[in-house]
C-alpha atoms as a PDB file:
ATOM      1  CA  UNK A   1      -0.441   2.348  -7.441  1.00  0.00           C
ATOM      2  CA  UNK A   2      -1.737  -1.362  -7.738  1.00  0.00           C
ATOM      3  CA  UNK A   3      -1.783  -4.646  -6.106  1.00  0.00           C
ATOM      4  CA  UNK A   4       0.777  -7.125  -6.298  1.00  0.00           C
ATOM      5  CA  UNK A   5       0.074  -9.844  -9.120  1.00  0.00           C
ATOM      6  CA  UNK A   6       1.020 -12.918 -10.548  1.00  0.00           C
ATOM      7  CA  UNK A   7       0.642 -14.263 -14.191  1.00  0.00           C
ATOM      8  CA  UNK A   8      -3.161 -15.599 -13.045  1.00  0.00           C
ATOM      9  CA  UNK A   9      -4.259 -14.030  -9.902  1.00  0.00           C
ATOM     10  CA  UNK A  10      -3.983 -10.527  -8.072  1.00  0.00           C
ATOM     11  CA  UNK A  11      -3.289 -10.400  -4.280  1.00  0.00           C
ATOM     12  CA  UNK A  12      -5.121  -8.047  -2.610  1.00  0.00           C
ATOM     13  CA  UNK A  13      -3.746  -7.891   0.404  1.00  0.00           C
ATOM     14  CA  UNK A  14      -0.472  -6.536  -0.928  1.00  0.00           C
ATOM     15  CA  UNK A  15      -0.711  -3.210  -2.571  1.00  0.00           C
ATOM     16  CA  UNK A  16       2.660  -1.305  -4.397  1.00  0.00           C
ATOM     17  CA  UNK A  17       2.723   2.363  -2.851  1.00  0.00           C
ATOM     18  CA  UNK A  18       4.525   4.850  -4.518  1.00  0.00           C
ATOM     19  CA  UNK A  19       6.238   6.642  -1.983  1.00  0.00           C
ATOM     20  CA  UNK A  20       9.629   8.807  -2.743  1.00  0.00           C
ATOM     21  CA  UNK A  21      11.660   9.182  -5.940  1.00  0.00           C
ATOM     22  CA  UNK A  22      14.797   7.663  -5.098  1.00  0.00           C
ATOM     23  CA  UNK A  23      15.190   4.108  -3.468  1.00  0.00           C
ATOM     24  CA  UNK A  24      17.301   5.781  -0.158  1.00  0.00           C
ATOM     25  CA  UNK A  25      14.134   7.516   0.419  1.00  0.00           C
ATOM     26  CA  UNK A  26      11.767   5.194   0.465  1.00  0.00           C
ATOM     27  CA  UNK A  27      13.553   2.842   2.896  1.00  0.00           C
ATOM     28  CA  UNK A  28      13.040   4.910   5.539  1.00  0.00           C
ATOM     29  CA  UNK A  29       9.298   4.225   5.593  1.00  0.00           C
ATOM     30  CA  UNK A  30       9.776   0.481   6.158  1.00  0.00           C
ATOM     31  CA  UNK A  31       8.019  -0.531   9.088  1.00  0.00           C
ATOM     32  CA  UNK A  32       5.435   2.081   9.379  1.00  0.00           C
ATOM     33  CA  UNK A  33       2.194   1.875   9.544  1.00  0.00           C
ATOM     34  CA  UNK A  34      -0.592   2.483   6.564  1.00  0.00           C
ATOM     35  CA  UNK A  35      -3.985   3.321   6.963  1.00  0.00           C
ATOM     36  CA  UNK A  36      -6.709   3.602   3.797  1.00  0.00           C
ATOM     37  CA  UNK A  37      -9.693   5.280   4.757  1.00  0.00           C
ATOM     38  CA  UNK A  38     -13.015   4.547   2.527  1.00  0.00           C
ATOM     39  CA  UNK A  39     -15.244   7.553   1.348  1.00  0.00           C
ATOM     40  CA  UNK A  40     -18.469   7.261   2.817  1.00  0.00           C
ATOM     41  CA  UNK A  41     -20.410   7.790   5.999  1.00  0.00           C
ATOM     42  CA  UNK A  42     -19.165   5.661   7.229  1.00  0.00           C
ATOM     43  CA  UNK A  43     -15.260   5.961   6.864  1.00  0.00           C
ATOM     44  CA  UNK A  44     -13.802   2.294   7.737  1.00  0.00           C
ATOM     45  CA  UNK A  45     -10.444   2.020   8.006  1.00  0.00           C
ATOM     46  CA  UNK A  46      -7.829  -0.907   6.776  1.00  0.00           C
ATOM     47  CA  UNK A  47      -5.050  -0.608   8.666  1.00  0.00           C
ATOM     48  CA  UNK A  48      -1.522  -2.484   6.798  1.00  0.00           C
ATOM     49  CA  UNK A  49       2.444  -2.204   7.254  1.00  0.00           C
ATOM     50  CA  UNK A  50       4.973  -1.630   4.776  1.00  0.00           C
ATOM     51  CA  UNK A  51       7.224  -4.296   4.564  1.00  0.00           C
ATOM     52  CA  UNK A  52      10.044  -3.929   1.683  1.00  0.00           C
ATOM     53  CA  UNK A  53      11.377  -1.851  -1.274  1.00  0.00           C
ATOM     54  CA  UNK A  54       9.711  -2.691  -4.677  1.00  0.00           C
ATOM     55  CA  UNK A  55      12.242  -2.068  -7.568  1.00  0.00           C
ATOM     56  CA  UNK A  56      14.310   1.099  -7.845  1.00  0.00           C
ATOM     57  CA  UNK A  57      11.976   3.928  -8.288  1.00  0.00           C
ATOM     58  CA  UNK A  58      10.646   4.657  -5.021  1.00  0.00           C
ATOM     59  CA  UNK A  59       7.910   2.363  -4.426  1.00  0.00           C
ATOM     60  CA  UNK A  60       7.434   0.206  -1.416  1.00  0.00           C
ATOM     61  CA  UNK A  61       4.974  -2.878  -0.927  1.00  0.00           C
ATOM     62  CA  UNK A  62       2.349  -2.333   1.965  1.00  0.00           C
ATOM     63  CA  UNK A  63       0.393  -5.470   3.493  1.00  0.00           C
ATOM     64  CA  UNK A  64      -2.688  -5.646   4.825  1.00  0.00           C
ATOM     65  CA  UNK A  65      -3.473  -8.492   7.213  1.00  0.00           C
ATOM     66  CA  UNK A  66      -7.145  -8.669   8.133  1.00  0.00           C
ATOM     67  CA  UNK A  67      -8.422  -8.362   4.439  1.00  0.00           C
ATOM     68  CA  UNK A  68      -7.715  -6.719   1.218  1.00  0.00           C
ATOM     69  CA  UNK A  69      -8.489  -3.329  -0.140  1.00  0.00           C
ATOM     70  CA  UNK A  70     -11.188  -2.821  -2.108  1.00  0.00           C
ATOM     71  CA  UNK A  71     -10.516  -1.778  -5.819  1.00  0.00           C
ATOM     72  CA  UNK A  72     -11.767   1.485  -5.152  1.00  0.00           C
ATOM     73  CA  UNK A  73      -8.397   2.150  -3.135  1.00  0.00           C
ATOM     74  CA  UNK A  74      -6.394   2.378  -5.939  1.00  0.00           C
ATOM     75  CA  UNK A  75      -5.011   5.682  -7.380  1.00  0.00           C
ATOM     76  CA  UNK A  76      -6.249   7.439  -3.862  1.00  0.00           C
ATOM     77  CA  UNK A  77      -4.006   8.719  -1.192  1.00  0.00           C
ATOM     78  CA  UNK A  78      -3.021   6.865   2.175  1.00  0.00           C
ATOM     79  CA  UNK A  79      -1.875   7.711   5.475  1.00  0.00           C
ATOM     80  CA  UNK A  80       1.568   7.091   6.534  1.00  0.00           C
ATOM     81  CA  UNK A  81       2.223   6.984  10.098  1.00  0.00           C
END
């Protein structure tokens, strides 16, 4: 959906996934493992975990330790493993 921001800054290592309707649902997919996939030849991979619900409508926040995602990566689909 989009990264995680502040009043000044975004944080781009931290992106809001939505990921079920219902809050129930989407705690089951704490801990797992995301992987965003560029288009491209050459299709690099950024490989995150999800850490915690965000709110009450499904949506969980992802992080991504080596580096952030690119812009790009928002409104495209991810892999949940």
């Amino acid at each position: 959906m989009h990264f995680r921001q502040g009043r000044h800054h975004q944080n781009t290592k931290q992106l809001i996934i939505k990921v079920a309707e219902t809050p129930e649902e989407a705690e089951k997919t704490i801990g797992k493992k995301v992987t965003w996939t560029s288009p491209g030849k050459e299709k690099k991979q950024i490989v995150g975990k999800i850490s915690a619900l965000h709110g009450r409508k499904g949506c969980v926040r992802a992080i991504f330790s080596e580096k952030g995602v690119p812009g790009q990566a928002l409104g495209q689909k991810i892999k949940i493993e």
